[in-house]
Every structure is written in structure tokens, then in C-alpha cells.
C-alpha atoms as a PDB file:
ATOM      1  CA  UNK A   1      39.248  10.939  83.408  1.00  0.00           C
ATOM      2  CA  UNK A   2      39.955   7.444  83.204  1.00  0.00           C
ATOM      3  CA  UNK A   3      38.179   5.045  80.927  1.00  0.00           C
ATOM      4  CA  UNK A   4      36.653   3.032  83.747  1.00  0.00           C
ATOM      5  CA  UNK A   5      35.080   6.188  84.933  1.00  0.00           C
ATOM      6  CA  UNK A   6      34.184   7.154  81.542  1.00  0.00           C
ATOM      7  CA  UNK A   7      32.181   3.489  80.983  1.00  0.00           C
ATOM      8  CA  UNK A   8      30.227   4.334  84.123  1.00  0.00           C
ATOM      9  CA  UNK A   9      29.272   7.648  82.946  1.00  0.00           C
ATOM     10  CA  UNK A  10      28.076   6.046  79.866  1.00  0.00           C
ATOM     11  CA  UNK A  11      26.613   3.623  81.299  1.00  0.00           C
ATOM     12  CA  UNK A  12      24.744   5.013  83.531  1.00  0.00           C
ATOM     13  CA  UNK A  13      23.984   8.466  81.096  1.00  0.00           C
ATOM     14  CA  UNK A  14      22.248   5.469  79.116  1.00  0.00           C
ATOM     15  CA  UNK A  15      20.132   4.090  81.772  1.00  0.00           C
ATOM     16  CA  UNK A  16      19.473   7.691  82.688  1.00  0.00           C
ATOM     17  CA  UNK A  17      18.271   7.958  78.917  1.00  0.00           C
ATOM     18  CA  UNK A  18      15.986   5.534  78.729  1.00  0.00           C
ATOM     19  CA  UNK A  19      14.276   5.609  81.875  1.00  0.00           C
ATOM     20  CA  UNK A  20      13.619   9.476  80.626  1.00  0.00           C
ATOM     21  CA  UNK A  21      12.985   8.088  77.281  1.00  0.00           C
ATOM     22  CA  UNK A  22      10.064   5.599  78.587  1.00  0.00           C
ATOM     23  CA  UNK A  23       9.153   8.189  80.890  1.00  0.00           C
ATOM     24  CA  UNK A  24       7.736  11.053  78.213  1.00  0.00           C
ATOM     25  CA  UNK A  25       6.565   8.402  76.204  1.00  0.00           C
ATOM     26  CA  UNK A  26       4.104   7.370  79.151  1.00  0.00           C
ATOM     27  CA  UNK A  27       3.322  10.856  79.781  1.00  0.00           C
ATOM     28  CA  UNK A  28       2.371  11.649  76.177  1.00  0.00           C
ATOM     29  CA  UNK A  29       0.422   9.096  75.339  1.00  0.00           C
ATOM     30  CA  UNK A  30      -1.790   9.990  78.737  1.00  0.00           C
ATOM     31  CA  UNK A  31      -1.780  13.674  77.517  1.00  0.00           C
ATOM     32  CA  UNK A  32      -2.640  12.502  74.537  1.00  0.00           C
ATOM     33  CA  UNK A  33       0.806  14.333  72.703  1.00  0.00           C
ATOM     34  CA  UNK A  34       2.403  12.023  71.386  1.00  0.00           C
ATOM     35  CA  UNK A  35       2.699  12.499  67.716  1.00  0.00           C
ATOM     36  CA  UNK A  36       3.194  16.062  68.130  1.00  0.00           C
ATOM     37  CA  UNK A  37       5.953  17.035  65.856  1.00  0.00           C
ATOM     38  CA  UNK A  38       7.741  18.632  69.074  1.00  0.00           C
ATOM     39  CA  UNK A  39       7.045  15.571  71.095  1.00  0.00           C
ATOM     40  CA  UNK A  40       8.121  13.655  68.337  1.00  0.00           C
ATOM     41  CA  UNK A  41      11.455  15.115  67.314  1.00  0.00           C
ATOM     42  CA  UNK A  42      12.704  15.507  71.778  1.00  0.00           C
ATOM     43  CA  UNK A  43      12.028  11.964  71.902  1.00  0.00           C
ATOM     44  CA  UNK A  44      14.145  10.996  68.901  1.00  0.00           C
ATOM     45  CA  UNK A  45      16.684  13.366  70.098  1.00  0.00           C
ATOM     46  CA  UNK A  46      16.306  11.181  73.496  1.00  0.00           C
ATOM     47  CA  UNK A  47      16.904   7.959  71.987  1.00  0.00           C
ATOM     48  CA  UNK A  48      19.650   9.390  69.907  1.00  0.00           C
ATOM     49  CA  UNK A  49      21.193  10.164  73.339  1.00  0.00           C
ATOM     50  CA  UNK A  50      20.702   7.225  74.879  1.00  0.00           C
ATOM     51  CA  UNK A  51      21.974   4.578  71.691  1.00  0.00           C
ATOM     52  CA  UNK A  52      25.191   6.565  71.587  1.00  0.00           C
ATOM     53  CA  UNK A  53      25.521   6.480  75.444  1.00  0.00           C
ATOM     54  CA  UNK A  54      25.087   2.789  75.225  1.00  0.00           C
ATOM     55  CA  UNK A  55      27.082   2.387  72.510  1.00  0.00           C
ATOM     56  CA  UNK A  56      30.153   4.161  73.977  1.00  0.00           C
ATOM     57  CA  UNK A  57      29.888   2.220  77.012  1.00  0.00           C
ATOM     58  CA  UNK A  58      30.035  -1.457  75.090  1.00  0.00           C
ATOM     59  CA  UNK A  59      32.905  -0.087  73.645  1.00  0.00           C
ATOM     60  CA  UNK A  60      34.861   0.920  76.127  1.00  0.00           C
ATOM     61  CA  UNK A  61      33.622  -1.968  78.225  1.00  0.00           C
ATOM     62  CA  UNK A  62      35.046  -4.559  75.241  1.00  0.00           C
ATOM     63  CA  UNK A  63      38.631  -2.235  74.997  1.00  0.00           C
ATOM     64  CA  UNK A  64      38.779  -2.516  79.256  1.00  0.00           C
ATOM     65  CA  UNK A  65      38.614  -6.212  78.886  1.00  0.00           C
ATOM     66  CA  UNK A  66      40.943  -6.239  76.223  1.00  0.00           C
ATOM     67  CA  UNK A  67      43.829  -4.699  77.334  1.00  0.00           C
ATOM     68  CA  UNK A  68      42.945  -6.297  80.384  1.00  0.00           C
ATOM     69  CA  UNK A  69      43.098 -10.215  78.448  1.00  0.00           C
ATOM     70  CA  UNK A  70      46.582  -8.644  76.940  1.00  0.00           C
ATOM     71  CA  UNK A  71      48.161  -7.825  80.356  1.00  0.00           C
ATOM     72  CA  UNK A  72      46.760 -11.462  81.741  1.00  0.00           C
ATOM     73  CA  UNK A  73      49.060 -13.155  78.267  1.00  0.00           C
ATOM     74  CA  UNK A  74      51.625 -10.731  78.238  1.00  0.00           C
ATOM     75  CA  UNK A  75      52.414 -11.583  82.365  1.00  0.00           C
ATOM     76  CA  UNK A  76      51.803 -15.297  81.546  1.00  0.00           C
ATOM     77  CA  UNK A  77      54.304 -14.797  78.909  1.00  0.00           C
ATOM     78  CA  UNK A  78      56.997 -13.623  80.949  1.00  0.00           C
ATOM     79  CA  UNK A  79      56.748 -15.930  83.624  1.00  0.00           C
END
């Protein structure tokens, strides 16, 4: 898989995440669940997933850009 497909799967696992994430939140607090211990613990496991999604993408975003900033000198360079 190459990294520009890998940032869009992070990317958009993290969007994914959140919008999930705000989601149950909604739902519990209408249910009236949400400081359950269960409720509390999937949700942290939610936002777990979706920081490290996000994260992943930002850096794979920055190394794209980078190598792509090297390739722009290293052809100006040459030239």
C-alpha cells in the first residue's frame, strides 16, 4: 500500500472515529449511560482510536510533503 493511500485511510479512519465518538456520546447522555464504567471505558477506547488515526495521518501527511520539498531542491539542483 502506498503511503498516500495509507494517509487517506488514516485520515478518514479518524473522521470515521470521531463522528462515532460524538455519536455514543449523544446517545448516552439521552439514555442517560454515560458514566457507566462500560460506556466509559468503549468511549476511551474510541478516542484512543481516533488520536492515533489522526496522528498517523499528520505524520505521514508532513513525510509526503517532505520528500516531496526534497525532490522539488534536489531537481532544482540539477538543473
Amino acid at each position: 500500500m502506498s503511503d498516500k493511500t495509507r494517509l487517506w485511510f488514516y485520515a478518514l479512519g479518524s473522521v470515521a472515529a470521531f463522528i462515532w465518538l460524538g455519536v455514543s456520546v449523544v446517545q448516552s447522555m439521552q439514555d442517560g449511560s454515560l458514566l457507566k464504567a462500560s460506556n466509559i471505558v468503549f468511549l476511551l477506547c474510541l478516542l484512543v482510536a481516533a488520536v492515533y488515526f489522526l496522528v498517523e495521518a499528520i505524520q505521514l501527511w508532513r513525510s509526503l510533503h517532505r520528500a516531496a520539498a526534497d525532490e522539488k531542491n534536489a531537481s532544482g539542483d540539477e538543473g
